[in-house]
PDB file of N, CA and C in Angstrom:
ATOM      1  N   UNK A   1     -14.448   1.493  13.637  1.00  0.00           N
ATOM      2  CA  UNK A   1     -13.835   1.609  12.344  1.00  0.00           C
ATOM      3  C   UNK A   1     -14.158   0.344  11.544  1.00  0.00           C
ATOM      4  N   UNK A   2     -14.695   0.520  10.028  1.00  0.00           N
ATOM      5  CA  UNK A   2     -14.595  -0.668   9.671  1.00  0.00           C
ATOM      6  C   UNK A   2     -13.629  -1.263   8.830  1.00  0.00           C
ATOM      7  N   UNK A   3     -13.949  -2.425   8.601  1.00  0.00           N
ATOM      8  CA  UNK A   3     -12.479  -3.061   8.190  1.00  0.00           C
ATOM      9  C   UNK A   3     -12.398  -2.940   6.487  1.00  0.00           C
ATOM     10  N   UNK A   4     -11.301  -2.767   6.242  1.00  0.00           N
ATOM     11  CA  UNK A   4     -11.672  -2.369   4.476  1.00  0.00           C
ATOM     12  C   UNK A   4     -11.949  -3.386   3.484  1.00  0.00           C
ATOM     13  N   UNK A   5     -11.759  -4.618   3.858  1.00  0.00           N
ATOM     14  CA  UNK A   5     -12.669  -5.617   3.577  1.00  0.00           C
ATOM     15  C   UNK A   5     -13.871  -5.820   3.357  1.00  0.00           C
ATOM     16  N   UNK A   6     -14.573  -5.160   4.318  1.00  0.00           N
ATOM     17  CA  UNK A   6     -15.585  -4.991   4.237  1.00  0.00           C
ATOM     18  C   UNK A   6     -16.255  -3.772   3.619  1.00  0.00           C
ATOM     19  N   UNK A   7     -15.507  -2.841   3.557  1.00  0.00           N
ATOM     20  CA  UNK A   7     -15.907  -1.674   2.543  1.00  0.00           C
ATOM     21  C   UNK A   7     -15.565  -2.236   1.328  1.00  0.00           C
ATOM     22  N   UNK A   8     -14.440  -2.947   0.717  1.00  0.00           N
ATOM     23  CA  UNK A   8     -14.645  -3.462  -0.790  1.00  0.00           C
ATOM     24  C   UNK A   8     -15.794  -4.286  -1.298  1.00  0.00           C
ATOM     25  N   UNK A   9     -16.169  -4.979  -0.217  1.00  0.00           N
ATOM     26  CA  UNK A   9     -17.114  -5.752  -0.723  1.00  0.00           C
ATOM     27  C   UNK A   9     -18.098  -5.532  -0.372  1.00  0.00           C
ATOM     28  N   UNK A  10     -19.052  -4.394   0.187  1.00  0.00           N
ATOM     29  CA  UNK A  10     -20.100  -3.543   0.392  1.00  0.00           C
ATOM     30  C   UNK A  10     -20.018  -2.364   0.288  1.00  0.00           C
ATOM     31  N   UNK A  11     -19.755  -1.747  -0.663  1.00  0.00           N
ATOM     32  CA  UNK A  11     -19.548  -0.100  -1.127  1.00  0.00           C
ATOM     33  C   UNK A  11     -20.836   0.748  -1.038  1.00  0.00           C
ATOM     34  N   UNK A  12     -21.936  -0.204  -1.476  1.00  0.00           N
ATOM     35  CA  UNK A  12     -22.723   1.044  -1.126  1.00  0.00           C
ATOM     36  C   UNK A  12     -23.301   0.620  -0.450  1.00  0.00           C
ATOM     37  N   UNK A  13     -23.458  -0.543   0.119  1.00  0.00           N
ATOM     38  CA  UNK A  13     -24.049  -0.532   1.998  1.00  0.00           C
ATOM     39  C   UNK A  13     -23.373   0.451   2.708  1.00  0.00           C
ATOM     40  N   UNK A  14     -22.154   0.797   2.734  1.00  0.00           N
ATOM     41  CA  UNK A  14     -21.250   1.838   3.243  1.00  0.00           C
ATOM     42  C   UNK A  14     -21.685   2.963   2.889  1.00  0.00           C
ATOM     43  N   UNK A  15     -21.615   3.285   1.773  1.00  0.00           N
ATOM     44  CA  UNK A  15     -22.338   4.700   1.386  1.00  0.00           C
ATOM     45  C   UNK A  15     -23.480   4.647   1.811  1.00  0.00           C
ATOM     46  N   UNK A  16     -24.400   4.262   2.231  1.00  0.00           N
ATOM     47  CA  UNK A  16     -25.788   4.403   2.593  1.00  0.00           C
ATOM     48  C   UNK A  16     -25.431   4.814   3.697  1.00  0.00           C
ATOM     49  N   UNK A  17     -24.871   3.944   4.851  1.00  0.00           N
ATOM     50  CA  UNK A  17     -25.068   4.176   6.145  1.00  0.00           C
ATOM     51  C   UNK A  17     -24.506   5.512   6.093  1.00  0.00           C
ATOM     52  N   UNK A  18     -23.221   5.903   5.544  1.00  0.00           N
ATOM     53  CA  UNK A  18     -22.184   7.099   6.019  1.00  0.00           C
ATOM     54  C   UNK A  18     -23.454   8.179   5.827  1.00  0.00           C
ATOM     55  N   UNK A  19     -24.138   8.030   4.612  1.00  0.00           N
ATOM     56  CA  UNK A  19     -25.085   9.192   4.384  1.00  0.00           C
ATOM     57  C   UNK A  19     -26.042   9.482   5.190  1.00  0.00           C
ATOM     58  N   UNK A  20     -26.607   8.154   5.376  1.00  0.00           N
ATOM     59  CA  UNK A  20     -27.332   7.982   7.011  1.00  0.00           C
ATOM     60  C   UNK A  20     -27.082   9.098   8.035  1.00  0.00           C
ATOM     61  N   UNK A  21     -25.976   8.755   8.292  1.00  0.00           N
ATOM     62  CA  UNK A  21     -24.942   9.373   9.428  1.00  0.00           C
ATOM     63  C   UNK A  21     -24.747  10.989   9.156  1.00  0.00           C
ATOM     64  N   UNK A  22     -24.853  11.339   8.117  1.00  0.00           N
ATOM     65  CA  UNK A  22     -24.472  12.242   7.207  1.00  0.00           C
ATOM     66  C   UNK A  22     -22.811  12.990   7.072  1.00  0.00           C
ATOM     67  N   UNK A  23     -22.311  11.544   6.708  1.00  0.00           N
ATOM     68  CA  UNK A  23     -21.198  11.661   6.510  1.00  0.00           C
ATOM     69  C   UNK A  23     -20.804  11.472   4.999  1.00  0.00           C
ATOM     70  N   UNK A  24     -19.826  12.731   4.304  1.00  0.00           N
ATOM     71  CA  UNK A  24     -20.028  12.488   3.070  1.00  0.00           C
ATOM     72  C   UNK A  24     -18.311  11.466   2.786  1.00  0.00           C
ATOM     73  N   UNK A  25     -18.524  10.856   2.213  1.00  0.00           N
ATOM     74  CA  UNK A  25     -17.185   9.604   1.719  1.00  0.00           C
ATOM     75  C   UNK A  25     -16.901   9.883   0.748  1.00  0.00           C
ATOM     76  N   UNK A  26     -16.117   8.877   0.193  1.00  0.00           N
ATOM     77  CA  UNK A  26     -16.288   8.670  -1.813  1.00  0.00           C
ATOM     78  C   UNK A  26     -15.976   7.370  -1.447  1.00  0.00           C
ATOM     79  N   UNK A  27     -16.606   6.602  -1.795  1.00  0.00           N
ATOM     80  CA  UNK A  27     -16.004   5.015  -1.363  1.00  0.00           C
ATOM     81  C   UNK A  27     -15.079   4.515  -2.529  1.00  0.00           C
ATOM     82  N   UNK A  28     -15.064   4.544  -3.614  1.00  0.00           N
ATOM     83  CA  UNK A  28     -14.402   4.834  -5.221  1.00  0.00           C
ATOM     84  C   UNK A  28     -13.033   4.897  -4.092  1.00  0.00           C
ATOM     85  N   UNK A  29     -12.509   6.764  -3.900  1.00  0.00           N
ATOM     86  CA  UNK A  29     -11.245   7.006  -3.472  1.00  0.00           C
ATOM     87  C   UNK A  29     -11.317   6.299  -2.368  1.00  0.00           C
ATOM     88  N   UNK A  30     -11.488   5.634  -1.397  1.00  0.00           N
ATOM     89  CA  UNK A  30     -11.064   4.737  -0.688  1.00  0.00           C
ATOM     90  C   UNK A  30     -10.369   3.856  -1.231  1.00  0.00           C
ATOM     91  N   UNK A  31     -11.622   2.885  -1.718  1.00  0.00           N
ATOM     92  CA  UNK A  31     -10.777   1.302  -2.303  1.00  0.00           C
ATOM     93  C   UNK A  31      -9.179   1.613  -3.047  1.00  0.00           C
ATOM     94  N   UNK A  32     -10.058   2.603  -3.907  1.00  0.00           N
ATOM     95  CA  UNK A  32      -8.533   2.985  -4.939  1.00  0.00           C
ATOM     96  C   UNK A  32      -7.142   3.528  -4.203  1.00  0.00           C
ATOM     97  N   UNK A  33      -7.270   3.792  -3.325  1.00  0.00           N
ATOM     98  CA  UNK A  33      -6.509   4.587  -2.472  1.00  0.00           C
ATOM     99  C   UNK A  33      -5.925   3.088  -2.086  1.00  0.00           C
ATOM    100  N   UNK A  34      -6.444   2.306  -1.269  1.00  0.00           N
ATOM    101  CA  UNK A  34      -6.097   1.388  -0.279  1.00  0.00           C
ATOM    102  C   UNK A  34      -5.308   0.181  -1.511  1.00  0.00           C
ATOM    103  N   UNK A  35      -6.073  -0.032  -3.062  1.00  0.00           N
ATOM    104  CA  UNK A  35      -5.309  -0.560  -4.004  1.00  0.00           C
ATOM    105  C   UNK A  35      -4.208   0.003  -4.152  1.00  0.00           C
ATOM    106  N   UNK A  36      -3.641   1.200  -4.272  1.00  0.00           N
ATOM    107  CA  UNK A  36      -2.917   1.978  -4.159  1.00  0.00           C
ATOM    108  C   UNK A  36      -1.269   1.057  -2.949  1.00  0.00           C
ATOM    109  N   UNK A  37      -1.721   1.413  -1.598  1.00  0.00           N
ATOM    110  CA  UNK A  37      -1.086   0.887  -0.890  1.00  0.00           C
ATOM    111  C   UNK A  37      -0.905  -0.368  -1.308  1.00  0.00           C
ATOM    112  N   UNK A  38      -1.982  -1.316  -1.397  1.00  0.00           N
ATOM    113  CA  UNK A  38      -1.444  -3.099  -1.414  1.00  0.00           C
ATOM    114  C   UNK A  38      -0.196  -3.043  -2.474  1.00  0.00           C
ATOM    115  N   UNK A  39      -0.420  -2.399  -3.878  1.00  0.00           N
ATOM    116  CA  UNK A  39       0.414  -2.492  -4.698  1.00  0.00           C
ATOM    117  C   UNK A  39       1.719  -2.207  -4.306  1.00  0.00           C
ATOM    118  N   UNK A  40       1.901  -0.961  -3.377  1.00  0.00           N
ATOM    119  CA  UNK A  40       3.005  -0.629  -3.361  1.00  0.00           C
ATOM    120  C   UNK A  40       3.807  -1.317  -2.334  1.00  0.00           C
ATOM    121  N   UNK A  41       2.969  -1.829  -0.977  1.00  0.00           N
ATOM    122  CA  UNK A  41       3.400  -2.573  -0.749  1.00  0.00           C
ATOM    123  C   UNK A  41       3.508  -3.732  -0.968  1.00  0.00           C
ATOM    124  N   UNK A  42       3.193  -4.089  -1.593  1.00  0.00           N
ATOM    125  CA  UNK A  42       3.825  -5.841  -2.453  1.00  0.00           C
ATOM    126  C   UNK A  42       5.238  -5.076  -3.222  1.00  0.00           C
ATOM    127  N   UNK A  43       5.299  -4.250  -3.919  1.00  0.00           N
ATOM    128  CA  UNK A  43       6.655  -3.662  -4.587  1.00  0.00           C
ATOM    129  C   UNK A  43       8.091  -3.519  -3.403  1.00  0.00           C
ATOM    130  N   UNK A  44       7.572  -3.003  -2.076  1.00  0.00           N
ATOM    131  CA  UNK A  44       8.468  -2.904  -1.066  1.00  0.00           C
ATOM    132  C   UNK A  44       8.981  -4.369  -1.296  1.00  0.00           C
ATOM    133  N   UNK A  45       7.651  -5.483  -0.791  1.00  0.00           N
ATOM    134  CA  UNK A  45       8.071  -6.947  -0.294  1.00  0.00           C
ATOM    135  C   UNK A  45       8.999  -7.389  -1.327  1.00  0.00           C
ATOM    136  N   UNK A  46       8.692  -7.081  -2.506  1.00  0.00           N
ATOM    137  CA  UNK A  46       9.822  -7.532  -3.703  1.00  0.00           C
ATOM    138  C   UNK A  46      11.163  -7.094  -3.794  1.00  0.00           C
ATOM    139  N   UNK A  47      11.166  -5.760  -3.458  1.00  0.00           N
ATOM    140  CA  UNK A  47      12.817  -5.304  -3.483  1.00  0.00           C
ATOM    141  C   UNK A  47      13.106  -5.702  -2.230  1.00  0.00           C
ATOM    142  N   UNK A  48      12.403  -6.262  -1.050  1.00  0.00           N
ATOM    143  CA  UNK A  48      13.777  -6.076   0.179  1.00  0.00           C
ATOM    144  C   UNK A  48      13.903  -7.911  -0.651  1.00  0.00           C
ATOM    145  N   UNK A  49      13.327  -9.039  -1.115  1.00  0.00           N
ATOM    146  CA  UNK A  49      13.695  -9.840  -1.435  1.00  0.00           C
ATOM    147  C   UNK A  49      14.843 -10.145  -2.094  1.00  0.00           C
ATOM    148  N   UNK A  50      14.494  -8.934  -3.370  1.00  0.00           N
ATOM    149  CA  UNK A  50      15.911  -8.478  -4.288  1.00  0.00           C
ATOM    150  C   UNK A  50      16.751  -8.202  -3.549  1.00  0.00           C
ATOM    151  N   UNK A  51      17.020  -7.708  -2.082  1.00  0.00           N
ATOM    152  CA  UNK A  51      18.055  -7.253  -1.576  1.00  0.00           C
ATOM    153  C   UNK A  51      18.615  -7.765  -1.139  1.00  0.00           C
ATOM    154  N   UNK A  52      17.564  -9.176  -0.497  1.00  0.00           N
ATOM    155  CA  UNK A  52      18.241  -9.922   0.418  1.00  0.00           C
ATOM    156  C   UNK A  52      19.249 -11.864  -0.966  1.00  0.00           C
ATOM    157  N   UNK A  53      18.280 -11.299  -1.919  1.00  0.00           N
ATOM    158  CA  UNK A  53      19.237 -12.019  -2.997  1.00  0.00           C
ATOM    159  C   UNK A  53      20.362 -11.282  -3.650  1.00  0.00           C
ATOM    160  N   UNK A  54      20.739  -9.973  -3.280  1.00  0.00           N
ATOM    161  CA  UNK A  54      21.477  -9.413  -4.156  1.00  0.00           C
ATOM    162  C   UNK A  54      23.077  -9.584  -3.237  1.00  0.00           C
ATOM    163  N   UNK A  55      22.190  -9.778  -1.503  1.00  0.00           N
ATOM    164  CA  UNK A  55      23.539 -10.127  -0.134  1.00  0.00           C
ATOM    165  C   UNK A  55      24.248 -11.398  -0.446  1.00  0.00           C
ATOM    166  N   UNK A  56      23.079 -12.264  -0.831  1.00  0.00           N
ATOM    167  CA  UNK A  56      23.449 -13.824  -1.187  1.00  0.00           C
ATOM    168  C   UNK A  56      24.360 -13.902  -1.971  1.00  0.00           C
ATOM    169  N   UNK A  57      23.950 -13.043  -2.888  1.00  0.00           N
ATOM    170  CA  UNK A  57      25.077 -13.440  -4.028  1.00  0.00           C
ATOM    171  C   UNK A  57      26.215 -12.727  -4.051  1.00  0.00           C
ATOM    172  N   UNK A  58      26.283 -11.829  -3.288  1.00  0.00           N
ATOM    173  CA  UNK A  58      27.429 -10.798  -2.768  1.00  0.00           C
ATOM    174  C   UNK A  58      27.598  -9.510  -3.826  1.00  0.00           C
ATOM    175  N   UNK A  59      26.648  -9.219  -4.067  1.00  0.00           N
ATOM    176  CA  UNK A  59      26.476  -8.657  -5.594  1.00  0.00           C
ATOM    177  C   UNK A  59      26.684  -7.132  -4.563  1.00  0.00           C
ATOM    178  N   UNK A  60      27.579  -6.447  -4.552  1.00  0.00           N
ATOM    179  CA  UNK A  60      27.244  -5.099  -3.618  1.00  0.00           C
ATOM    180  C   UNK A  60      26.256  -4.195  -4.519  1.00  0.00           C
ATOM    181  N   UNK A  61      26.861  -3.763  -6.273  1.00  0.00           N
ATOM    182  CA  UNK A  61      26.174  -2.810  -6.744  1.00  0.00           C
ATOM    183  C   UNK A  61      25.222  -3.195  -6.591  1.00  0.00           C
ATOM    184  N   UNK A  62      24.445  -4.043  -7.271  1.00  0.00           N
ATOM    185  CA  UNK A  62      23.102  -4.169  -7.658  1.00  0.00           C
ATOM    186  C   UNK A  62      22.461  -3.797  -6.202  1.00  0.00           C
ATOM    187  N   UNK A  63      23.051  -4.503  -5.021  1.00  0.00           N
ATOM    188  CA  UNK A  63      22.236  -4.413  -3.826  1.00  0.00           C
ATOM    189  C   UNK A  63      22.276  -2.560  -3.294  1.00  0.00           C
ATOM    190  N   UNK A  64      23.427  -2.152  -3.764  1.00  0.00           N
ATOM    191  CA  UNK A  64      23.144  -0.410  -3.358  1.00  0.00           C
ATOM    192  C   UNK A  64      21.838   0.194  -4.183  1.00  0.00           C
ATOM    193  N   UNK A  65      22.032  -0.432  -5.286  1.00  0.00           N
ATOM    194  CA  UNK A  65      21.233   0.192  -6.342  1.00  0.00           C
ATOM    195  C   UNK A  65      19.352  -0.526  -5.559  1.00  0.00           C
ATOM    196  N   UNK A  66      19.317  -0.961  -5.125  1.00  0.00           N
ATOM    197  CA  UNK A  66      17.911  -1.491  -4.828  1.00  0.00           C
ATOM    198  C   UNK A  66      17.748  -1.254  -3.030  1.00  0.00           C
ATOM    199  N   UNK A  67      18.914  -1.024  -2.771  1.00  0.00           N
ATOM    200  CA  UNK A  67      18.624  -0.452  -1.418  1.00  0.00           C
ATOM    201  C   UNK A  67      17.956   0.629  -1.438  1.00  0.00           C
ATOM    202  N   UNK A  68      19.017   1.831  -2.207  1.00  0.00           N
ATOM    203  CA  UNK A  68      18.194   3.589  -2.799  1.00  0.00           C
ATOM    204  C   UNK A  68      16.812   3.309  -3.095  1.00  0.00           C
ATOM    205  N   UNK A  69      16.733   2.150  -4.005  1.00  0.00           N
ATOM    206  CA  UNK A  69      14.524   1.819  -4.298  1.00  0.00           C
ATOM    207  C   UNK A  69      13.793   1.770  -3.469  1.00  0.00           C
ATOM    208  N   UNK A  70      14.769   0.640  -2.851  1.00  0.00           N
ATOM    209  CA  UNK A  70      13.625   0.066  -1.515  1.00  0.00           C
ATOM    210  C   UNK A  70      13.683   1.473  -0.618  1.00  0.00           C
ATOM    211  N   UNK A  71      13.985   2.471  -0.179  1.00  0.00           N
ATOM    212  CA  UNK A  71      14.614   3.458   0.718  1.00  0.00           C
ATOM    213  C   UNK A  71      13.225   4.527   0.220  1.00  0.00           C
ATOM    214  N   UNK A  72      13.349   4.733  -1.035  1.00  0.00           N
ATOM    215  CA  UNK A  72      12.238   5.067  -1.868  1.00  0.00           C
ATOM    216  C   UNK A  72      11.177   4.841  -1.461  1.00  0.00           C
ATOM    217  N   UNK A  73      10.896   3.594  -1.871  1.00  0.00           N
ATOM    218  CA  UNK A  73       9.458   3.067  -1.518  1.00  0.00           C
ATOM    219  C   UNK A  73       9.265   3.085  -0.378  1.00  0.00           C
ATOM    220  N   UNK A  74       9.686   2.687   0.195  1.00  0.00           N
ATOM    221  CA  UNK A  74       9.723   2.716   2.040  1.00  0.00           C
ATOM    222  C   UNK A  74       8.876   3.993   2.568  1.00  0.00           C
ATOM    223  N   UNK A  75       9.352   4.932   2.209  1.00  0.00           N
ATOM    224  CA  UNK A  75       9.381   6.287   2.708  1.00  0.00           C
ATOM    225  C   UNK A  75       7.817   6.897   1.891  1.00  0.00           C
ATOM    226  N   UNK A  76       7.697   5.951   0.618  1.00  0.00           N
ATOM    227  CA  UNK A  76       6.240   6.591   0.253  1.00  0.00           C
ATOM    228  C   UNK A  76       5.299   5.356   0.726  1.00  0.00           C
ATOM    229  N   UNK A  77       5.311   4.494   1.089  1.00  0.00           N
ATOM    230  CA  UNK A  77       4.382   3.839   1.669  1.00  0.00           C
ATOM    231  C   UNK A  77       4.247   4.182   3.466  1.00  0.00           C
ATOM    232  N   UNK A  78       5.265   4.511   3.674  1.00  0.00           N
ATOM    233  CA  UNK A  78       4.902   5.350   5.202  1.00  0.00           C
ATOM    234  C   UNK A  78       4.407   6.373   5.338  1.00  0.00           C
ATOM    235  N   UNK A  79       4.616   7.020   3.904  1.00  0.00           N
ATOM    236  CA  UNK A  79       3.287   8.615   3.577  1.00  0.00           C
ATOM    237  C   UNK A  79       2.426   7.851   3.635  1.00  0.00           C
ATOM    238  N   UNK A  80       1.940   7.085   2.599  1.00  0.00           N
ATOM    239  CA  UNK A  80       0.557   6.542   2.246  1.00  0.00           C
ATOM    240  C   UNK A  80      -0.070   6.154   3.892  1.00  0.00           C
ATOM    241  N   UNK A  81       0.479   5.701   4.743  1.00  0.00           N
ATOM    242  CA  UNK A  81       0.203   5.111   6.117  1.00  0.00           C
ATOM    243  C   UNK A  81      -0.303   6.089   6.963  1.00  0.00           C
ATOM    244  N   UNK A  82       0.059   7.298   6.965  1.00  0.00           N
ATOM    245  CA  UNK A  82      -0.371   8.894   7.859  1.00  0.00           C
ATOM    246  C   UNK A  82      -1.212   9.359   7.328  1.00  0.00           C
TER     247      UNK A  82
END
């Protein structure tokens, strides 16, 4: 498997070989796909932060209200993962 590192920064060395192989890709929906994930997970990393500042400050609503987000996101970045 290669590492997607290395597919961002050789896209169509990748496409060559896969075709090689005769394997058809889209290397495009890859990267974008995998941008996809980083974003969303950086959004997870931000709300459990918010959450864990919302404990600090003893703030309950705000922290229910960003728990339901984070609960959210959670659950679509573990789609994105399967």
């Amino acid at each position: 498997m290669l590492d997607i590192k290395f597919i961002i920064d050789n896209p169509q060395l990748v496409q060559k070989a896969a075709a090689a192989k005769k394997i058809q890709i889209e290397i495009k929906k890859v990267i974008s796909l995998y941008e996809l994930y980083k974003k969303e997970s950086t959004h997870v990393q931000t709300l459990q932060a918010q959450k864990n500042q919302a404990a600090k400050e003893r703030d309950i609503e705000k922290g229910k209200k960003i728990k339901k987000e984070l609960e959210e996101a959670e659950t679509l970045l573990q789609g994105m993962k399967e």
